[in-house]
N, C-alpha and C. Protein backbone atom coordinates (compact mmCIF):
# COMPACT_ATOMS: atom_id res chain seq x y z
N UNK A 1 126.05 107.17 26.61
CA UNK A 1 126.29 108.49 27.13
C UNK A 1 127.56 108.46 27.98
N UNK A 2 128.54 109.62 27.88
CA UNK A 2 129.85 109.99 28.93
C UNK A 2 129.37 110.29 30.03
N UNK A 3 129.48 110.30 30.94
CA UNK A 3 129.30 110.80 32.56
C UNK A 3 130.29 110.94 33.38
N UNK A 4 130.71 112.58 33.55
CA UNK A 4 132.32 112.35 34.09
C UNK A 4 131.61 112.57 35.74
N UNK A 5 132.67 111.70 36.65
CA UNK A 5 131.92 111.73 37.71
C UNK A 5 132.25 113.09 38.27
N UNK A 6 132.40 113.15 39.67
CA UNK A 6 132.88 114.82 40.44
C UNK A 6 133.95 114.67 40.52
N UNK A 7 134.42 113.32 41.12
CA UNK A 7 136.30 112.74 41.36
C UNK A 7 136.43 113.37 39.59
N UNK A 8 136.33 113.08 38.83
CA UNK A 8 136.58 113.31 37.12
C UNK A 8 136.75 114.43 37.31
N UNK A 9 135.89 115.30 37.44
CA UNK A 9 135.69 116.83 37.21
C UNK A 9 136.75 117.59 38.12
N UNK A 10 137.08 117.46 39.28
CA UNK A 10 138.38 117.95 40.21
C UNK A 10 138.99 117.64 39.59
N UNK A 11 139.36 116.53 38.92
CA UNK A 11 141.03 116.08 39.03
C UNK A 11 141.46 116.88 36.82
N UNK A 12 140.17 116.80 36.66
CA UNK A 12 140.36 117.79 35.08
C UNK A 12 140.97 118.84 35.54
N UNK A 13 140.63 119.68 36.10
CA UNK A 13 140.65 120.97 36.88
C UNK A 13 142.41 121.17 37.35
N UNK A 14 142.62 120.16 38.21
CA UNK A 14 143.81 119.78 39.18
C UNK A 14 144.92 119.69 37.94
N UNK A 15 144.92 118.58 37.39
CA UNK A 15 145.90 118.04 35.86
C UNK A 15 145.95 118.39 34.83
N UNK A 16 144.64 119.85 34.43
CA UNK A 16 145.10 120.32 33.26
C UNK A 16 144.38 119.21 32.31
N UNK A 17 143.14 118.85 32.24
CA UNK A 17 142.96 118.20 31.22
C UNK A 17 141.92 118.75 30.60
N UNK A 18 141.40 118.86 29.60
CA UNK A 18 140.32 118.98 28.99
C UNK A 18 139.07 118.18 28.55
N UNK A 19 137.60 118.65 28.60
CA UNK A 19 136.64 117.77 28.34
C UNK A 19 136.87 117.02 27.00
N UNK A 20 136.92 117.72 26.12
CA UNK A 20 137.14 117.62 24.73
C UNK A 20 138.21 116.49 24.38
N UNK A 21 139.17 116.86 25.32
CA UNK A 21 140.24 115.85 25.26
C UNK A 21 140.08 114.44 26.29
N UNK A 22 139.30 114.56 27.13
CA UNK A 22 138.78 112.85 27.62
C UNK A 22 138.04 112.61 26.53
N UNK A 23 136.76 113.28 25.53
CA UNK A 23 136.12 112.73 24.81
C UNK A 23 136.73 112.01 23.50
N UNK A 24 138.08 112.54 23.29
CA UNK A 24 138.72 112.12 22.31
C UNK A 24 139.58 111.03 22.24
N UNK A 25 140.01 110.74 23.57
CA UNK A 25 140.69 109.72 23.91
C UNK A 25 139.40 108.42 24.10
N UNK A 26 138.12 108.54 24.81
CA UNK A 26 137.64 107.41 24.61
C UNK A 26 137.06 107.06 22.72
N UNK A 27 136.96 108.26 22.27
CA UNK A 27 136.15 107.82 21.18
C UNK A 27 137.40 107.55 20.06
N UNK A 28 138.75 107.47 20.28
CA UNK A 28 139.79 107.36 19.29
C UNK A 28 141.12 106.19 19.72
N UNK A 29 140.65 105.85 21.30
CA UNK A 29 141.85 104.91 21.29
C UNK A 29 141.07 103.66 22.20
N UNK A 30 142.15 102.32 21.96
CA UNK A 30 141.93 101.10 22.48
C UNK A 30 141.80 100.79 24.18
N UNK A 31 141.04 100.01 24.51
CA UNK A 31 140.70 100.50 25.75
C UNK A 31 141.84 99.08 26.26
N UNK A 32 142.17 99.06 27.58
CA UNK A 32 142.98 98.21 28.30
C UNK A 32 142.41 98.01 29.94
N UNK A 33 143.07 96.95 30.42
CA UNK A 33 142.34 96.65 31.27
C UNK A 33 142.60 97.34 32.91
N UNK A 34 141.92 97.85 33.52
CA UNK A 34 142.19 98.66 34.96
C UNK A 34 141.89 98.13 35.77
N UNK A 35 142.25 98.35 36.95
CA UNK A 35 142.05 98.03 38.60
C UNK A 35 140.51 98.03 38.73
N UNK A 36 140.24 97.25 39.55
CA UNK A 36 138.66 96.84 40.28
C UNK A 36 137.65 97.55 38.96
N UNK A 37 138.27 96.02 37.76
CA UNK A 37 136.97 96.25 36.72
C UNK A 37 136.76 96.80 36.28
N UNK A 38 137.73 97.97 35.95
CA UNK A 38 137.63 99.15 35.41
C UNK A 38 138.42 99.20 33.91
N UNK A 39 138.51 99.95 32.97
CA UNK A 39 138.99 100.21 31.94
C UNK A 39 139.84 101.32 31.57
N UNK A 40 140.84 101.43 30.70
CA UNK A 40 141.84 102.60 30.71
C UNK A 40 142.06 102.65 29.07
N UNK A 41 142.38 104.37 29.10
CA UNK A 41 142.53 104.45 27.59
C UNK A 41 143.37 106.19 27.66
N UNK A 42 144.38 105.80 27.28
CA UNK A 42 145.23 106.92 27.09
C UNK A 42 145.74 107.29 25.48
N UNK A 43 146.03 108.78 25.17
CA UNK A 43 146.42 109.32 24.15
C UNK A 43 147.48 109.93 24.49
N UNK A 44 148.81 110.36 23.27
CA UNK A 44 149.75 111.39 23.86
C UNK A 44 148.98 112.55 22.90
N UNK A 45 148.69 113.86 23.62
CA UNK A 45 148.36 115.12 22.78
C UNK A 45 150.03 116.00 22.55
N UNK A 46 149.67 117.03 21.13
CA UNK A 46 150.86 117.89 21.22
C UNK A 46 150.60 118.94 22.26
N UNK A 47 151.77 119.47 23.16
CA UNK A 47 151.22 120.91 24.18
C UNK A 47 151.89 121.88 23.86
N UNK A 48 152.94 121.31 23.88
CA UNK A 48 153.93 123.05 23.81
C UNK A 48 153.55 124.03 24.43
N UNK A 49 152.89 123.62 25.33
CA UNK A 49 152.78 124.75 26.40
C UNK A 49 153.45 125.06 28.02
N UNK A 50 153.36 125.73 28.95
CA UNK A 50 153.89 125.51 29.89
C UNK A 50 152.60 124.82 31.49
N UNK A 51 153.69 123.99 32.04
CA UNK A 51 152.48 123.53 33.15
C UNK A 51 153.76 123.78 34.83
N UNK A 52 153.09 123.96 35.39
CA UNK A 52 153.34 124.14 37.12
C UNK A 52 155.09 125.00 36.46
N UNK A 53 155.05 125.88 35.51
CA UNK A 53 156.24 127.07 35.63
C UNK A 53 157.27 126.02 34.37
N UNK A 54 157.19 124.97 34.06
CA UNK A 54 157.81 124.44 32.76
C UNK A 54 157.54 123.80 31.68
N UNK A 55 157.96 124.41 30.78
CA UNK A 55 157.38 124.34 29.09
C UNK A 55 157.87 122.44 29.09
N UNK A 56 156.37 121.78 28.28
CA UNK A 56 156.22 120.48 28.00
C UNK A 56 155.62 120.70 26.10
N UNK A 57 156.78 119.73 25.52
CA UNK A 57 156.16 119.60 23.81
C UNK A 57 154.99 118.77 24.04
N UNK A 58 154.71 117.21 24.99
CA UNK A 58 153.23 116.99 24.72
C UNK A 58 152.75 116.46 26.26
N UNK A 59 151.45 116.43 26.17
CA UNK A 59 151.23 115.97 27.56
C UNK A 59 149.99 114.79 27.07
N UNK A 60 150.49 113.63 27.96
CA UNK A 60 149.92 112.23 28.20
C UNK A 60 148.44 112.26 28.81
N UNK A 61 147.53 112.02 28.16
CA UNK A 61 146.38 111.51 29.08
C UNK A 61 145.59 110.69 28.89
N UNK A 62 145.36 109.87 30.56
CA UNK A 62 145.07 108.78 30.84
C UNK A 62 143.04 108.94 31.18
N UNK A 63 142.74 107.97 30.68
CA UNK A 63 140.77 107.70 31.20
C UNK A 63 140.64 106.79 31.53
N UNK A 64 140.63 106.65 33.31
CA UNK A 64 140.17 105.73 33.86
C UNK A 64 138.18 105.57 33.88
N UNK A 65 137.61 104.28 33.49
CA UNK A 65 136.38 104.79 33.06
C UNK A 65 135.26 103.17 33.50
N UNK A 66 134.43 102.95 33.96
CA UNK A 66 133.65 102.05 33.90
C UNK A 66 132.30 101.88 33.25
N UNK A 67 131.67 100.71 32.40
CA UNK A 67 130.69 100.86 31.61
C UNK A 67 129.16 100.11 32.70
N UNK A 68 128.72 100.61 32.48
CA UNK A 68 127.17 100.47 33.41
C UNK A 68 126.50 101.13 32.41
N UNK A 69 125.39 99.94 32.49
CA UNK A 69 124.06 99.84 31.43
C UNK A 69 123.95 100.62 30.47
N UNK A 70 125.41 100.74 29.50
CA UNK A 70 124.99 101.15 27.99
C UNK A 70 126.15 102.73 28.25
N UNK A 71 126.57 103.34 29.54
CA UNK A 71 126.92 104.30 29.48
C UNK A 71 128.48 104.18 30.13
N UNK A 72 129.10 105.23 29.72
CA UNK A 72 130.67 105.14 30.18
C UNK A 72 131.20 106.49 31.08
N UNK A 73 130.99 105.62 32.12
CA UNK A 73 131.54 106.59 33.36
C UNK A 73 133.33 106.93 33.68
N UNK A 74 133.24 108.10 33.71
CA UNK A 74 134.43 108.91 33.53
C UNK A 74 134.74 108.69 35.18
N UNK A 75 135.77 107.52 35.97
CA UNK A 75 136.08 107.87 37.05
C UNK A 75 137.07 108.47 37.56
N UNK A 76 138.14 109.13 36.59
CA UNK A 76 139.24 109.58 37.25
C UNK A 76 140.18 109.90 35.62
N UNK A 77 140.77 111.03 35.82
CA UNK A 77 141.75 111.10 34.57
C UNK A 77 143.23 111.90 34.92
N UNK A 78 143.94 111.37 34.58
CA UNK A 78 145.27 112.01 34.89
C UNK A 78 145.95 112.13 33.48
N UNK A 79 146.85 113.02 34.02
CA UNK A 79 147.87 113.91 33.35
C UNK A 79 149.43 113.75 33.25
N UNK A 80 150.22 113.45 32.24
CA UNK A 80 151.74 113.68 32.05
C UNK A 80 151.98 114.65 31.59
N UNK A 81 153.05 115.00 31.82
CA UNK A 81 153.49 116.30 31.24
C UNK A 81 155.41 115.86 30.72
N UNK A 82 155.40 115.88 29.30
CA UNK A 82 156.72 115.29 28.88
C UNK A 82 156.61 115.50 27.44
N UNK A 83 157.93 114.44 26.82
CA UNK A 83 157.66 113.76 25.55
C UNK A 83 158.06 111.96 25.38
N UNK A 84 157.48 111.50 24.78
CA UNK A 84 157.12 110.65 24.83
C UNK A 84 157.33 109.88 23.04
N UNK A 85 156.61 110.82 22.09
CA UNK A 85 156.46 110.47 20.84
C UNK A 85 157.88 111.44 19.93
């Protein structure tokens, strides 16, 4: 099971990220290794949209996430806003 924590849920909110889009990044990309035991797994999405007043073609996002007994906790996710690909 996903479990985004509350830190998760503000900072979606804050960076513009979407549920749909943390779920897609853990269930579609390679995980790497994070700070205090933790795990990371980022995707670049297309945006073409605009964020804080300027238009971005894709925006970067990162899932910081830890696994406890069978389930994957969502601790934190951030946001780029650029291009990249």
């Amino acid at each position: 099971m996903i479990v985004l924590s509350k830190h998760a849920r503000e900072q979606m909110v804050w960076r513009g990220v979407t549920e749909g889009e943390i779920y897609q990044v853990l269930a579609e990309q390679p995980w790497e290794p994070a700070k205090f035991d933790r795990r990371m797994k980022h995707r670049t999405f297309p945006f073409m949209g605009e964020w804080n007043g300027r238009r971005y073609p894709q925006k970067l996002v990162e899932v910081i996430y830890a696994e406890d007994a069978g389930d994957t906790i969502v601790v934190t996710v951030m946001a780029s806003y650029g291009q990249w690909e």
